[in-house]
PDB file of N, CA and C in Angstrom:
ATOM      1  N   UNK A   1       7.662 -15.128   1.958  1.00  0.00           N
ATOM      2  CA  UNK A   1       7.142 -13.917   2.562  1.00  0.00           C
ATOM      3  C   UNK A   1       5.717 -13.697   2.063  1.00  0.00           C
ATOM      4  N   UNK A   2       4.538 -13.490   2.784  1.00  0.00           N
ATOM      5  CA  UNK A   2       3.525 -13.464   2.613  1.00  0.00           C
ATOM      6  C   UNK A   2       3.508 -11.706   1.711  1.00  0.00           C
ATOM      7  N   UNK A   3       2.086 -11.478   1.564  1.00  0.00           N
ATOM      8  CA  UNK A   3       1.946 -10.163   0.896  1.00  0.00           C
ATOM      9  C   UNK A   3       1.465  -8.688   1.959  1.00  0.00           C
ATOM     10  N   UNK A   4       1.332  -9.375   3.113  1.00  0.00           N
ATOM     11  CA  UNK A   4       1.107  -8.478   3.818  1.00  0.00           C
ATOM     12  C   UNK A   4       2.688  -7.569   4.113  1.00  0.00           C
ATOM     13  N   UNK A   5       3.234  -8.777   4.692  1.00  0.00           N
ATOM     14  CA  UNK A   5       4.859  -8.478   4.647  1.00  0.00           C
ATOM     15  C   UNK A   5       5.079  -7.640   3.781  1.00  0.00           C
ATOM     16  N   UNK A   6       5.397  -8.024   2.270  1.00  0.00           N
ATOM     17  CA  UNK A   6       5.878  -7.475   1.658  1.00  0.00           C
ATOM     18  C   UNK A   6       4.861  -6.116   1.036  1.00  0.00           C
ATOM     19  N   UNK A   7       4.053  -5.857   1.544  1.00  0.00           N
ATOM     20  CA  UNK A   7       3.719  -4.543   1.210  1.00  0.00           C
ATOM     21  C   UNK A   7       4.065  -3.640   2.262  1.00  0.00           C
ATOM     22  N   UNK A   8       4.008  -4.134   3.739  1.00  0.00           N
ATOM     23  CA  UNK A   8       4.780  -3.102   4.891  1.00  0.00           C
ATOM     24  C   UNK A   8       6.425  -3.353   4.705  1.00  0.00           C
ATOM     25  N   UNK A   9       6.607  -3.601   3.923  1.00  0.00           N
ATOM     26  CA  UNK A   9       8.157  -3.591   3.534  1.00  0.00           C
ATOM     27  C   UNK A   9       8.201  -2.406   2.951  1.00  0.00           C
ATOM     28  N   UNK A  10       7.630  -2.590   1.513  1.00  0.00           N
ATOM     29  CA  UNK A  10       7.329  -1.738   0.904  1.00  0.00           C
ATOM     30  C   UNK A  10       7.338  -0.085   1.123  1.00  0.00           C
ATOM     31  N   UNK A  11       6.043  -0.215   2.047  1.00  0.00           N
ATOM     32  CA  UNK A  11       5.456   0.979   2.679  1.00  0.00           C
ATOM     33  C   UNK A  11       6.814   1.998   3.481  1.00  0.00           C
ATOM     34  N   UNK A  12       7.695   0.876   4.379  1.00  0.00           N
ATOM     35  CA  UNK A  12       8.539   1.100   5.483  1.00  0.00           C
ATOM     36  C   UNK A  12       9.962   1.486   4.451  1.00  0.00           C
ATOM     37  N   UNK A  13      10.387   0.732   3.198  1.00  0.00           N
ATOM     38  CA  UNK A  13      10.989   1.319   2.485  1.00  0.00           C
ATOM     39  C   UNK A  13      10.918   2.789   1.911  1.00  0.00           C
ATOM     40  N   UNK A  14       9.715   3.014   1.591  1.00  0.00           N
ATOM     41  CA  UNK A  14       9.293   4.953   0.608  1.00  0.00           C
ATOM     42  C   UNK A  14       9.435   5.556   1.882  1.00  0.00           C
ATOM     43  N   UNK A  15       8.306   5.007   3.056  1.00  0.00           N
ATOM     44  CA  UNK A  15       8.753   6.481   4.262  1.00  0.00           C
ATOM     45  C   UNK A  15       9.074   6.307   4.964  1.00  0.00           C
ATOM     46  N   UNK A  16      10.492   5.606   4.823  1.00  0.00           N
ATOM     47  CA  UNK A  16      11.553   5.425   5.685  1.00  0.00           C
ATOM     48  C   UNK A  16      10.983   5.695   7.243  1.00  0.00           C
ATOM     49  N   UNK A  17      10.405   4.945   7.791  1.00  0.00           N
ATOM     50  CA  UNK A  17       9.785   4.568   9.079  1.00  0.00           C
ATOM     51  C   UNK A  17       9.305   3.271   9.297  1.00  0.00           C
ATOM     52  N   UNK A  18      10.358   2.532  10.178  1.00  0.00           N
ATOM     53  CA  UNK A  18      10.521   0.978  10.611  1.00  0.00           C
ATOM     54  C   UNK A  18       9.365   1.289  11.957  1.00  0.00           C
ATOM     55  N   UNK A  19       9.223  -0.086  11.779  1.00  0.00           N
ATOM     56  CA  UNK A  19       8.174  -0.580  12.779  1.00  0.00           C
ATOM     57  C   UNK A  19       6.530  -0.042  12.596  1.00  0.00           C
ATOM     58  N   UNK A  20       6.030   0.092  11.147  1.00  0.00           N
ATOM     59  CA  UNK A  20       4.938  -0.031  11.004  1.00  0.00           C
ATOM     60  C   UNK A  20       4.057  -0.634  11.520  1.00  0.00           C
ATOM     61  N   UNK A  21       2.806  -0.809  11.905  1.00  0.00           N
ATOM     62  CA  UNK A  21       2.135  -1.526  12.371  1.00  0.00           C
ATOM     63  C   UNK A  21       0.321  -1.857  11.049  1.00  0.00           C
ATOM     64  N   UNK A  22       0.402  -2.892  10.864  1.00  0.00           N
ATOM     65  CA  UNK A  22      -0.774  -3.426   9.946  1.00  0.00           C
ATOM     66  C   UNK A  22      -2.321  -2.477  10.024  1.00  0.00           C
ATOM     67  N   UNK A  23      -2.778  -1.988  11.416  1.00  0.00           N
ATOM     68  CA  UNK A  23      -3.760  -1.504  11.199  1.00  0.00           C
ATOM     69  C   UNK A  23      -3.723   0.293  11.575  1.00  0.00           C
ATOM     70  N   UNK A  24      -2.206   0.613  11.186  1.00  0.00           N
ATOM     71  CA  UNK A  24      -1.999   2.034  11.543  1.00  0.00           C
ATOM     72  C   UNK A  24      -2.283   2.857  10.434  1.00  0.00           C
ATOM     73  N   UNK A  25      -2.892   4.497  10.904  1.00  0.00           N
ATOM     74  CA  UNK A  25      -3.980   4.956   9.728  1.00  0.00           C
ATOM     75  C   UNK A  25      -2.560   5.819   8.716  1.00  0.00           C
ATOM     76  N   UNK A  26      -2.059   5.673   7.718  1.00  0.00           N
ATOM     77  CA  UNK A  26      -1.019   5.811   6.806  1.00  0.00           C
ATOM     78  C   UNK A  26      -1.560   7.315   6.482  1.00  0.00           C
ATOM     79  N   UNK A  27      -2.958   7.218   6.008  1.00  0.00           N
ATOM     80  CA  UNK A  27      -2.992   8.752   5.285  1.00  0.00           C
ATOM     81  C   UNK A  27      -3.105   9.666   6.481  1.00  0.00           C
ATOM     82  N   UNK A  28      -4.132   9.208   7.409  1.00  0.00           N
ATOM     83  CA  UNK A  28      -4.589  10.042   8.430  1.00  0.00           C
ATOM     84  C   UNK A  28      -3.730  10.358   9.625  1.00  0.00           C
ATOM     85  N   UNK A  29      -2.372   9.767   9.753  1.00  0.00           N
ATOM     86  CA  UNK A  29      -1.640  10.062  10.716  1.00  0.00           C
ATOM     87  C   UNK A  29      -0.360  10.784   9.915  1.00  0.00           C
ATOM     88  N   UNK A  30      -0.377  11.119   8.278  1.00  0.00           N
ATOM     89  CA  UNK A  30      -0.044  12.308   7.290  1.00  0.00           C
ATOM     90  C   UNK A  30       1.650  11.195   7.215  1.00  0.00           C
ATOM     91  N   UNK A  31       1.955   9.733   7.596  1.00  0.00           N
ATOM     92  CA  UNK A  31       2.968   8.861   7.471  1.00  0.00           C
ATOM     93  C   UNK A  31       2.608   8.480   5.327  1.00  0.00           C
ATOM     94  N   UNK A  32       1.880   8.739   4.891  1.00  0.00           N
ATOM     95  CA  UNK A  32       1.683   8.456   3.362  1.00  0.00           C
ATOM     96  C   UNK A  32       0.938  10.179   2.818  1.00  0.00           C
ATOM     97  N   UNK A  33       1.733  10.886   2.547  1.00  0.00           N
ATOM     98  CA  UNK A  33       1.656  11.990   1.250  1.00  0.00           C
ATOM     99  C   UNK A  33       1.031  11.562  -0.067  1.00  0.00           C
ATOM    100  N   UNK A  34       0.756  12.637  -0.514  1.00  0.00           N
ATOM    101  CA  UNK A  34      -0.177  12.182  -2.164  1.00  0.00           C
ATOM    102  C   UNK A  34       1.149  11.900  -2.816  1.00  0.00           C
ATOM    103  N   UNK A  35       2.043  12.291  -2.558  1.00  0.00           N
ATOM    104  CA  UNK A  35       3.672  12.088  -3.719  1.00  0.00           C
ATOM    105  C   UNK A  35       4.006  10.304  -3.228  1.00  0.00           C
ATOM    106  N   UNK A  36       3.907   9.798  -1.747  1.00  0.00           N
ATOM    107  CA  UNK A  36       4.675   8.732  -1.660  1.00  0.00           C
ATOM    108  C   UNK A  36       3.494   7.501  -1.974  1.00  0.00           C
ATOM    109  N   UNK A  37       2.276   8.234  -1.821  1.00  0.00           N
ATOM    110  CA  UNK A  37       0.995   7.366  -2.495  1.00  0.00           C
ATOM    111  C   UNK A  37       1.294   6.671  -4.237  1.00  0.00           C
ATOM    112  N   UNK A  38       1.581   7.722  -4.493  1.00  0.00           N
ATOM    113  CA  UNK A  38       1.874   7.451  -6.190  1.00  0.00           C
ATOM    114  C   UNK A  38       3.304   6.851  -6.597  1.00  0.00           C
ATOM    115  N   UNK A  39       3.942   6.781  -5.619  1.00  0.00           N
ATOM    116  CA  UNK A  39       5.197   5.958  -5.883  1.00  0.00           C
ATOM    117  C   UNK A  39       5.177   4.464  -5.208  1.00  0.00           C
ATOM    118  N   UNK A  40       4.266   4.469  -3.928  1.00  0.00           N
ATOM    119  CA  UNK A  40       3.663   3.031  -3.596  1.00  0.00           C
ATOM    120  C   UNK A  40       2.770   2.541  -4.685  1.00  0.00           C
ATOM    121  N   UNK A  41       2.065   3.352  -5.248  1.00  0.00           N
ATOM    122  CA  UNK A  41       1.538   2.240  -6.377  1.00  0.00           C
ATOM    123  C   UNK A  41       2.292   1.887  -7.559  1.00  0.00           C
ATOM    124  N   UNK A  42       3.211   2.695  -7.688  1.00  0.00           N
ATOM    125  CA  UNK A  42       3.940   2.258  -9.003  1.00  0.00           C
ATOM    126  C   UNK A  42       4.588   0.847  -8.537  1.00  0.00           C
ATOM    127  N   UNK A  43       5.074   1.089  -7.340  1.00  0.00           N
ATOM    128  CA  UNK A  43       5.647   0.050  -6.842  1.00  0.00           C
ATOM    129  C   UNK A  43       4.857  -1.336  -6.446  1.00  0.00           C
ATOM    130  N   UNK A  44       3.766  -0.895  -5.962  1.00  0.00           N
ATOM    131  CA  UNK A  44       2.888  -2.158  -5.884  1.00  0.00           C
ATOM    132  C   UNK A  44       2.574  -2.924  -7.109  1.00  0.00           C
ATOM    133  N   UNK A  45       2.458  -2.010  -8.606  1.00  0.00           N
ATOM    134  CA  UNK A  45       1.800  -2.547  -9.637  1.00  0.00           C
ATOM    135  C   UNK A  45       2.884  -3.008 -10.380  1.00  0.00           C
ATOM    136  N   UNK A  46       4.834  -3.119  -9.873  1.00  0.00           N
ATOM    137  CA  UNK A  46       5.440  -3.644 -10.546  1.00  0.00           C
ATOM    138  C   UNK A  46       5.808  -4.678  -9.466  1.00  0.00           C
ATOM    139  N   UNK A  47       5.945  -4.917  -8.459  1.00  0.00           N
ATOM    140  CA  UNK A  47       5.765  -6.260  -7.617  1.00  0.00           C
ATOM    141  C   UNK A  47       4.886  -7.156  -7.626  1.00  0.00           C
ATOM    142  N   UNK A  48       4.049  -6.718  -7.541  1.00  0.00           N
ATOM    143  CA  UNK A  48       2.801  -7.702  -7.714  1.00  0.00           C
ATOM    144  C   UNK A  48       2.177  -8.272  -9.158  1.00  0.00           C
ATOM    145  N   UNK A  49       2.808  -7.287 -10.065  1.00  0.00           N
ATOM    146  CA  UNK A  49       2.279  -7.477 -11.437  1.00  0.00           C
ATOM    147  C   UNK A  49       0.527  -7.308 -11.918  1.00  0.00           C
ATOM    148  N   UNK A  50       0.642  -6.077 -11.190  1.00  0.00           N
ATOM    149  CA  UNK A  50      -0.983  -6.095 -10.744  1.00  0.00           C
ATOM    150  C   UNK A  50      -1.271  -4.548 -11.778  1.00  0.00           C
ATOM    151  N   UNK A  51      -2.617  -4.308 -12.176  1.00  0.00           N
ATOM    152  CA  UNK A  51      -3.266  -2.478 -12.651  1.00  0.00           C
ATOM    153  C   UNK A  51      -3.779  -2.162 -11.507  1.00  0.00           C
ATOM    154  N   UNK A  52      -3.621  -0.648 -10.739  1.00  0.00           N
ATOM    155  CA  UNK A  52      -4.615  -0.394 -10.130  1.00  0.00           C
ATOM    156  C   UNK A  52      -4.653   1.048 -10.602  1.00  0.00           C
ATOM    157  N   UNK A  53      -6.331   0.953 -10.925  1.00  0.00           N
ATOM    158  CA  UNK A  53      -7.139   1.657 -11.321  1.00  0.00           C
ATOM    159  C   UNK A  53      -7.104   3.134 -10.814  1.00  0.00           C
ATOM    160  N   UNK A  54      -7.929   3.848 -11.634  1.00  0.00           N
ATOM    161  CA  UNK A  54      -8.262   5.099 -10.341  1.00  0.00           C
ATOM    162  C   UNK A  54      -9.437   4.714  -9.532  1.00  0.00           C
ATOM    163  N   UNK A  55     -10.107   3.969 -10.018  1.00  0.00           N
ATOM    164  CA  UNK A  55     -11.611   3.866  -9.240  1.00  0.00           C
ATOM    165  C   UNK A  55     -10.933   2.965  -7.460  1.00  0.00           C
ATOM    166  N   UNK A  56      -9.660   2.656  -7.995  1.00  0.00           N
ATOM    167  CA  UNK A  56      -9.090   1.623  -6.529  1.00  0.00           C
ATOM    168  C   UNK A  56      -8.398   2.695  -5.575  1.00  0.00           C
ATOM    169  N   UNK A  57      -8.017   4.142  -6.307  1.00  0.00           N
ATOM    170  CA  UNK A  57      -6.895   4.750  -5.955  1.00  0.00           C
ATOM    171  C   UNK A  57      -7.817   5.898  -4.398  1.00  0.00           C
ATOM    172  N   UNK A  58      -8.619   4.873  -3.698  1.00  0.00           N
ATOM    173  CA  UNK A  58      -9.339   6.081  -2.483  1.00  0.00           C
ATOM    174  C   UNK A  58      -8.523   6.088  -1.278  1.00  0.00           C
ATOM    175  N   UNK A  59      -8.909   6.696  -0.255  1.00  0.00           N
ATOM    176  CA  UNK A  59      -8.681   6.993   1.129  1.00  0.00           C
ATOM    177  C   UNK A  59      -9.015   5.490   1.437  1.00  0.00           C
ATOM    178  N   UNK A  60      -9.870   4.891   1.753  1.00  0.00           N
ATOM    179  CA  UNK A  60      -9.907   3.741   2.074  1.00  0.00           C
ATOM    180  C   UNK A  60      -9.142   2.585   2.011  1.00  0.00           C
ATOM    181  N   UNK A  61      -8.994   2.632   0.498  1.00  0.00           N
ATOM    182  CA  UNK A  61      -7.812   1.442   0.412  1.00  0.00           C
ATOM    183  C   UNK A  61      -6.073   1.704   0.374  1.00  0.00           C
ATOM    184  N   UNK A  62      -5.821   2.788   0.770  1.00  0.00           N
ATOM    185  CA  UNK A  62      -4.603   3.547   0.738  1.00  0.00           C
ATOM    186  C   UNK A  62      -4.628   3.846   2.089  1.00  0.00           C
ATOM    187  N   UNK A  63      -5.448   3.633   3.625  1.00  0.00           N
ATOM    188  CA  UNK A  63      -4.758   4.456   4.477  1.00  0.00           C
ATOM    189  C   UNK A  63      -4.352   3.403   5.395  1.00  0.00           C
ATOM    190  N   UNK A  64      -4.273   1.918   5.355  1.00  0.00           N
ATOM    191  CA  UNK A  64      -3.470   0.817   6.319  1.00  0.00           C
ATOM    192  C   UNK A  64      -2.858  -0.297   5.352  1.00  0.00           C
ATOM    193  N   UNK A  65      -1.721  -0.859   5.910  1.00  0.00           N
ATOM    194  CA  UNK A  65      -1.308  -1.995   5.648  1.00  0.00           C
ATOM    195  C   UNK A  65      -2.363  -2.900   5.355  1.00  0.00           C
ATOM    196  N   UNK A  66      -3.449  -3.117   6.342  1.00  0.00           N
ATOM    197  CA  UNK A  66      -4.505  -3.517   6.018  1.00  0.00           C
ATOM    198  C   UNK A  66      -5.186  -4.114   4.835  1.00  0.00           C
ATOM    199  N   UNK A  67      -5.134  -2.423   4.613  1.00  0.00           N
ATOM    200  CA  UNK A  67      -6.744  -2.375   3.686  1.00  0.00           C
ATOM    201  C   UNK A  67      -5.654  -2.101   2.161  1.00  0.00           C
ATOM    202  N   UNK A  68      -4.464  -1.596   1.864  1.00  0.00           N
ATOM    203  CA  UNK A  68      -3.296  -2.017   0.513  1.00  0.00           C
ATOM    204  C   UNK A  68      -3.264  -2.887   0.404  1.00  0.00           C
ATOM    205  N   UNK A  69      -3.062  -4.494   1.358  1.00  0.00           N
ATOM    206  CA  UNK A  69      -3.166  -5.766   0.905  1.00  0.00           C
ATOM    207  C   UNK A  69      -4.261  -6.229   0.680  1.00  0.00           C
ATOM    208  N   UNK A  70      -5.125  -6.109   0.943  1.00  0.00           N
ATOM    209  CA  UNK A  70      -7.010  -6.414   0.262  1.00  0.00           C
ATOM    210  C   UNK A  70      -6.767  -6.264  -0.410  1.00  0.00           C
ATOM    211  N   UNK A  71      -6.577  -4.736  -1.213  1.00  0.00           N
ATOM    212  CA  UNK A  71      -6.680  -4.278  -2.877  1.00  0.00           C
ATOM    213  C   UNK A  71      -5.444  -5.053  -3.574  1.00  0.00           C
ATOM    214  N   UNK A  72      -3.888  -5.598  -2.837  1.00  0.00           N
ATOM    215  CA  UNK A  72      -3.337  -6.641  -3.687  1.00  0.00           C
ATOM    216  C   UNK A  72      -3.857  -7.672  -3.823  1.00  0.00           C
ATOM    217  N   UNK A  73      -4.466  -8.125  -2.594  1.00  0.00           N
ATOM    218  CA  UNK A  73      -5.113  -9.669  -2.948  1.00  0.00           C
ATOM    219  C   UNK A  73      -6.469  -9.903  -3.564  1.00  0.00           C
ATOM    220  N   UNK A  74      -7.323  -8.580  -3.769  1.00  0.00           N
ATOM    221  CA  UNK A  74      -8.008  -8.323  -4.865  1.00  0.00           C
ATOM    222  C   UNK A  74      -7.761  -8.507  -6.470  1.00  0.00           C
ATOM    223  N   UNK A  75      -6.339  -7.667  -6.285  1.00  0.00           N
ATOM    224  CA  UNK A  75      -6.297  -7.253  -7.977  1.00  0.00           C
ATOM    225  C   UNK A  75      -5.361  -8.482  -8.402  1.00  0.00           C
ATOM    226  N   UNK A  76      -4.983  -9.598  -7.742  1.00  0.00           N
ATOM    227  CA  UNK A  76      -4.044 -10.516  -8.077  1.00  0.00           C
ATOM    228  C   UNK A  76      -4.793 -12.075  -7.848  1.00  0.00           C
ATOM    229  N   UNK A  77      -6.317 -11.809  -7.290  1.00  0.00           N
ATOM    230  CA  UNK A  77      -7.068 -13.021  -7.852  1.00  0.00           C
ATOM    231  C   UNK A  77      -7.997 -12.882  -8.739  1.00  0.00           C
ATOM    232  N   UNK A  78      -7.761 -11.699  -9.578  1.00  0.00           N
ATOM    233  CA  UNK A  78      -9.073 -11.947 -10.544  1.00  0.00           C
ATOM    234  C   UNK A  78      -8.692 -12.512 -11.903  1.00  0.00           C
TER     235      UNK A  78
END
């Protein structure tokens, strides 16, 4: 399973809403809360075995399937 996968797994697991789509806006369509934000990263940073920062923790990299797997495949090639 690639990492895109498994982060819209992820995602589709906390807010229980199947059929996500990769470039759908998570914060801006109010489908990711500041509460299920902070439990996707706990979760991202014990799957992936990854830190993410606060300086990582913006609107940008938190509001698509997208743009959460950049910041995994960021913080898991350095």
């Amino acid at each position: 399973m690639n990492i895109e996968t498994r982060v819209l797994r992820i995602v589709e697991e906390l807010t229980e809403i199947e059929d996500l789509t990769s470039g759908q806006l998570l914060l801006d369509e109010g489908i990711l809360d500041s509460l299920t934000t902070i439990e996707l990263i706990t979760k991202l940073e014990e799957d992936f075995g990854i830190d993410i920062d606060t300086d990582d923790m913006s609107h940008h990299n938190f509001n698509s399937i997208e743009n959460i797997t950049q910041l995994v495949l960021n913080k898991t090639n350095k």
